[in-house]
Protein backbone atom coordinates (compact mmCIF):
# COMPACT_ATOMS: atom_id res chain seq x y z
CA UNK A 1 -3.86 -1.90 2.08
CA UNK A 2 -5.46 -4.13 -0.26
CA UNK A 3 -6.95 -6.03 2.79
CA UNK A 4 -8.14 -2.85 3.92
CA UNK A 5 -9.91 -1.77 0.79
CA UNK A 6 -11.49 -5.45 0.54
CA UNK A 7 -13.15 -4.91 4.17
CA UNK A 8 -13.85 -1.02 3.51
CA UNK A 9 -15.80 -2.03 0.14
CA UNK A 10 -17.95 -4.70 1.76
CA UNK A 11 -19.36 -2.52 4.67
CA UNK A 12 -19.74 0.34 2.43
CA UNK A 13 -21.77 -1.43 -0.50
CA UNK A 14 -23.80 -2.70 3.23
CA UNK A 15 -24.04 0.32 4.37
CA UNK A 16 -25.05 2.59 0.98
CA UNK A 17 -27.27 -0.01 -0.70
CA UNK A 18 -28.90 -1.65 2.04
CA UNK A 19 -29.46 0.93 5.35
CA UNK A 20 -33.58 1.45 5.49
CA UNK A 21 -34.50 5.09 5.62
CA UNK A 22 -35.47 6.82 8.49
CA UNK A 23 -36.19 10.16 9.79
CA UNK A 24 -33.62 12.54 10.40
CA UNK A 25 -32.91 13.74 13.80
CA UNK A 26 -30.58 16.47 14.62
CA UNK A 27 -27.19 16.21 13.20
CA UNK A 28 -24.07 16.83 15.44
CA UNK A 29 -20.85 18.69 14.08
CA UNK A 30 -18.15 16.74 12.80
CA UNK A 31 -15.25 17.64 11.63
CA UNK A 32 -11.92 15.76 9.55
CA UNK A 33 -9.57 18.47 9.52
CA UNK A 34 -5.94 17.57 9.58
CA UNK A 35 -3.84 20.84 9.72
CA UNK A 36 -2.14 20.95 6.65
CA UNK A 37 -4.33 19.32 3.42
CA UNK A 38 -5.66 20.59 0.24
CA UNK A 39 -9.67 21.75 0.64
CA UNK A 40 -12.13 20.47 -1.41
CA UNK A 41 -16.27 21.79 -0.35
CA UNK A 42 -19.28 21.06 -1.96
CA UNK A 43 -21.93 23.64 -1.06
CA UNK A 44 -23.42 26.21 -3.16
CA UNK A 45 -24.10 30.03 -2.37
CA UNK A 46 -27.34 30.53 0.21
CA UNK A 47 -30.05 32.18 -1.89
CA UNK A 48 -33.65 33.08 -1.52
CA UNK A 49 -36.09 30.65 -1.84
CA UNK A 50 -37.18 30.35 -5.17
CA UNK A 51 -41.33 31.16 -5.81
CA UNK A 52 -42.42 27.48 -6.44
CA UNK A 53 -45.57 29.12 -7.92
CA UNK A 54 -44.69 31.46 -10.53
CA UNK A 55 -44.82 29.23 -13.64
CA UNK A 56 -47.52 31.89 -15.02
CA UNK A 57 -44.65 34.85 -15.24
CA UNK A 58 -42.93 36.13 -18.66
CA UNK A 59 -39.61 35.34 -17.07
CA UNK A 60 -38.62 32.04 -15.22
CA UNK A 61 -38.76 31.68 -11.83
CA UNK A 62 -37.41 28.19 -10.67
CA UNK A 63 -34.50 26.48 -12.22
CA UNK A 64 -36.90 24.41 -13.95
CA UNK A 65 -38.69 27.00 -15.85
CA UNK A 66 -35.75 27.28 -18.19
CA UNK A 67 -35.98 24.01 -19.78
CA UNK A 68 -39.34 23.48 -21.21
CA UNK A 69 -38.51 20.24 -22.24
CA UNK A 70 -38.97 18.87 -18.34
CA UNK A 71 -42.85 19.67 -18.49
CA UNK A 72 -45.24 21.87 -16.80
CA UNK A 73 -45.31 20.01 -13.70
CA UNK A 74 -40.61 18.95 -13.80
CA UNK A 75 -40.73 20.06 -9.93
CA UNK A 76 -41.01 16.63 -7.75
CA UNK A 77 -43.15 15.49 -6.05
CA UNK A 78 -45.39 15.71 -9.22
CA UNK A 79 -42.04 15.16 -11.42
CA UNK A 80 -39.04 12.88 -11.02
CA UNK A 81 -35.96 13.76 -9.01
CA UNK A 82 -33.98 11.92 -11.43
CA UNK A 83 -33.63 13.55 -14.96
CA UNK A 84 -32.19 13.57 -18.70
CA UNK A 85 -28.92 14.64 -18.41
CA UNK A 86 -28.39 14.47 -22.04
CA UNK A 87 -31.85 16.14 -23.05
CA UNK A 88 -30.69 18.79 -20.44
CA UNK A 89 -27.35 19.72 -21.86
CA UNK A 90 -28.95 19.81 -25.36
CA UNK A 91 -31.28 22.18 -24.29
CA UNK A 92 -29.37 24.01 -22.40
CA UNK A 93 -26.91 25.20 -25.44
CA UNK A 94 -29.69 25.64 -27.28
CA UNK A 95 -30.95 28.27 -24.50
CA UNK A 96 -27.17 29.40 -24.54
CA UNK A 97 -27.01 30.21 -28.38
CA UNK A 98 -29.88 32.04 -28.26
CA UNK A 99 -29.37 34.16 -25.26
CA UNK A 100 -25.79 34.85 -25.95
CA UNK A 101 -25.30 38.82 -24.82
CA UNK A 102 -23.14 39.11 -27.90
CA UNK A 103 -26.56 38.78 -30.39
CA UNK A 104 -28.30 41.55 -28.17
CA UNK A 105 -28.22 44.89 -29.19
CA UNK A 106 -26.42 46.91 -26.94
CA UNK A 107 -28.86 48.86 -24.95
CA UNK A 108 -29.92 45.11 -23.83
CA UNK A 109 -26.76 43.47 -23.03
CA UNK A 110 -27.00 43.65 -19.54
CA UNK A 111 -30.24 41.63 -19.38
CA UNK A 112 -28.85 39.17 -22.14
CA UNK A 113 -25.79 38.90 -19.51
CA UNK A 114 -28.20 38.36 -16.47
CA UNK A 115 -30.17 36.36 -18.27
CA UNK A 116 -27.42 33.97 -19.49
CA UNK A 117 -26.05 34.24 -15.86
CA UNK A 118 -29.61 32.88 -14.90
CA UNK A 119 -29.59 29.96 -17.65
CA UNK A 120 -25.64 28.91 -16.55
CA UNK A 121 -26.79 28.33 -12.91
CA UNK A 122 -30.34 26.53 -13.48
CA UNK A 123 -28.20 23.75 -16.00
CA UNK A 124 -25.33 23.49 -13.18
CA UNK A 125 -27.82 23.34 -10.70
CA UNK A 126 -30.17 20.67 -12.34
CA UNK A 127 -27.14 18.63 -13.74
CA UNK A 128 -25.94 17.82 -10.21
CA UNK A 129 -27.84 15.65 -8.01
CA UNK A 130 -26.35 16.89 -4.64
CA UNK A 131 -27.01 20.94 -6.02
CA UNK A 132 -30.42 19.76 -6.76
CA UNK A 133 -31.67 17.80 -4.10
CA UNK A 134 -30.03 21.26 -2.16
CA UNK A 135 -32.00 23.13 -3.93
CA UNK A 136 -35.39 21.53 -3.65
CA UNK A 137 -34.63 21.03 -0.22
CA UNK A 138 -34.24 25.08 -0.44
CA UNK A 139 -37.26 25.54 -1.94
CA UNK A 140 -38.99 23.60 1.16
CA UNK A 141 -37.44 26.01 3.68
CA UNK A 142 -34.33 23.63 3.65
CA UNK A 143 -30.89 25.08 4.10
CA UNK A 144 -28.42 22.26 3.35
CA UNK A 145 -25.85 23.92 1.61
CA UNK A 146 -25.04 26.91 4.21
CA UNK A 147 -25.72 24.45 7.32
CA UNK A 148 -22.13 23.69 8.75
CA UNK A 149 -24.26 21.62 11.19
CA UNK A 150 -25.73 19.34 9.04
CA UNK A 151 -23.66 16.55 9.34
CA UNK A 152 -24.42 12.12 9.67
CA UNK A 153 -24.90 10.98 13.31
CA UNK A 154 -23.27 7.46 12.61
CA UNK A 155 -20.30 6.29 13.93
CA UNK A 156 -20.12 3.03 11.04
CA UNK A 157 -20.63 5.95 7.68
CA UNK A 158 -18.11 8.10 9.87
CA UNK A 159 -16.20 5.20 10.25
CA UNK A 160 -16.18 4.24 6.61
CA UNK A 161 -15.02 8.04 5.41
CA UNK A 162 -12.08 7.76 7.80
CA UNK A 163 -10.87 4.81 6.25
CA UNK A 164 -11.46 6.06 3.25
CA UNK A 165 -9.41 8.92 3.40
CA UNK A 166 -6.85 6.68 4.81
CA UNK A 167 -6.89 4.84 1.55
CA UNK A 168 -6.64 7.75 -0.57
CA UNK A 169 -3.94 9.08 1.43
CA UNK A 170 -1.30 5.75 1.07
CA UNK A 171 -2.45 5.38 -2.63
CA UNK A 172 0.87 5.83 -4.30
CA UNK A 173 -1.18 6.18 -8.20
CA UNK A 174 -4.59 7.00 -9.27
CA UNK A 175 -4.73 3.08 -10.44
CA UNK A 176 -4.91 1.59 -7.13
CA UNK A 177 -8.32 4.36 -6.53
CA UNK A 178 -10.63 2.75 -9.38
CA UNK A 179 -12.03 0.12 -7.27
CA UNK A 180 -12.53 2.97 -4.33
CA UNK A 181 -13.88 5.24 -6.82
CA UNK A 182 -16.39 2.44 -8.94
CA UNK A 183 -17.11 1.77 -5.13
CA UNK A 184 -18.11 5.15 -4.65
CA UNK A 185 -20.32 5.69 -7.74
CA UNK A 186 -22.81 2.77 -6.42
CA UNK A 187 -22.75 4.87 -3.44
CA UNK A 188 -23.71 7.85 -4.88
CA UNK A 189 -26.36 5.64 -6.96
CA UNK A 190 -27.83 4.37 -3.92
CA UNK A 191 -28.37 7.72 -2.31
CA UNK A 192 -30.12 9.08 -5.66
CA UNK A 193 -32.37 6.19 -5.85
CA UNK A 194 -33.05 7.16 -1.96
CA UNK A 195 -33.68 11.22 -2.69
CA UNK A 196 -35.72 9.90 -5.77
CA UNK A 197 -38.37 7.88 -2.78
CA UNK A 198 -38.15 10.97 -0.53
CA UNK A 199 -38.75 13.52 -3.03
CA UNK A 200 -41.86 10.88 -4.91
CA UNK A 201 -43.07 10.85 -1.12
CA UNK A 202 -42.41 14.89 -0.07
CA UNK A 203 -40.25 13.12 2.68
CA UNK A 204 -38.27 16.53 3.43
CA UNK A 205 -36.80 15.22 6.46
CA UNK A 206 -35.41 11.94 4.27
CA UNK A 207 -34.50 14.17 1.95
CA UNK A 208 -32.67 16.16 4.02
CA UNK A 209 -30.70 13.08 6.07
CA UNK A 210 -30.05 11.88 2.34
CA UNK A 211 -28.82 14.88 1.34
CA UNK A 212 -25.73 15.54 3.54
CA UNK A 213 -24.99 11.38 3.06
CA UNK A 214 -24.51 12.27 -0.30
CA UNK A 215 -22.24 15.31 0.24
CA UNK A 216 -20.06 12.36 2.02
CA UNK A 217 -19.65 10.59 -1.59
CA UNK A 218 -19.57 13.51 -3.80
CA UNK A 219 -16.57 14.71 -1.59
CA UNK A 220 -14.80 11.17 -1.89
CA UNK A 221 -15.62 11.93 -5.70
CA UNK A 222 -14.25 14.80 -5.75
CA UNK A 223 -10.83 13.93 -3.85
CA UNK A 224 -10.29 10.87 -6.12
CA UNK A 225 -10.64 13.26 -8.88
CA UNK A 226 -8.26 15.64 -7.30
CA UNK A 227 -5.66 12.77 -6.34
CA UNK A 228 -1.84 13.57 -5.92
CA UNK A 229 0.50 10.75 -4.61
CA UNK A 230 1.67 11.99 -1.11
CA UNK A 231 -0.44 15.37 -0.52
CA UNK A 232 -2.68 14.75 2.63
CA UNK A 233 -6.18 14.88 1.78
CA UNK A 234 -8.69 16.82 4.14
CA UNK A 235 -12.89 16.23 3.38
CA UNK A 236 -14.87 19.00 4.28
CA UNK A 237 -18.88 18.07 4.45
């Protein structure tokens, strides 16, 4: 196994730091689905596109509008994809404390409960680079999230998440994941530094290519996370 993991770490740091972007074309379904296995998704809920205009309203419109802290012009391609996770947390508990529905009087605790509802999904949102980039791809007409089609036509990244779950699956303790998983966090690093280009540019069909890659390594992620000697592991994309 060990030779295994040696091979799978070299053509995956090839394949996530180095592959040149390119257009997307149309993805084909593919599927992993062994019959019995413990589900782990990554999508969000579809919504309706957000108004990118409506930074002149009372109330917030985008995720972004809720953190003034990210600037008048936080939405790329005039702001970064990347942001301060730690400035974003701290703001939003300060949002929190102040909108908690317990502090409203009582003929306004349902809009203090909407509108902490509202705060709670812009900060999970923002704080997640896959629910982001989904989400800005949203706002361009996008649907990554609810597209079961949207899936990598390459048989070598295809490849590499097959023998991936392979590894995960004969692991016999979480130990013998770290290199896998400190493998998998320069993958997920490479694809951010990727969105951050195709966002800078307005690249929406990079973005979008870029987008389901990186629903490939958040799910590895996700199923390291999850690990449990001997359960079979299935990686839904």
């Amino acid at each position: 196994m060990r030779a295994a993991l040696s091979t799978l770490s070299r053509n995956s740091a090839t394949l996530a730091l180095r592959r040149p972007l390119h257009a997307s074309t149309p993805l084909p379904n593919h599927t992993i689905t062994p019959t019995t296995a413990r589900t782990i998704s990554t999508t969000v809920p579809r919504r309706e596109a957000p108004n990118v205009t409506a930074r002149d309203t009372l109330l917030p419109q985008t995720h972004y509008d809720f953190f003034p802290s990210l600037g008048s012009d936080a939405l790329p391609p005039k702001g970064p994809f990347t942001l301060d996770l730690s400035l974003l947390r701290k703001e939003f508990l300060q949002l929190q404390a102040k909108a908690h529905p317990d502090l409203a009087p009582q003929e306004k605790k349902r809009q203090a409960e909407a509108l902490s509802a509202r705060i709670n999904e812009a900060y999970k949102t923002l704080q997640n680079p896959l629910l982001r980039a989904q989400y800005l791809l949203e706002m361009r007409g996008v649907d990554v999230a609810g597209d079961e089609t949207a899936k990598v036509e390459d048989p070598e990244l295809l490849m590499e998440v097959l023998e991936t779950r392979e590894v995960i699956e004969e692991a016999a303790s979480e130990e013998e994941l770290q290199p896998l998983r400190e493998l998998n966090e320069r993958r997920i690093a490479a694809s951010v530094g990727v969105l951050e280009d195709a966002f800078q540019k307005d690249d929406t069909a990079a973005a979008k290519e870029e987008a389901v890659k990186l629903r490939y390594w958040i799910n590895i992620r996700e199923t390291v996370d999850a690990f449990e000697p001997g359960k079979p592991v299935v990686m839904i994309h």
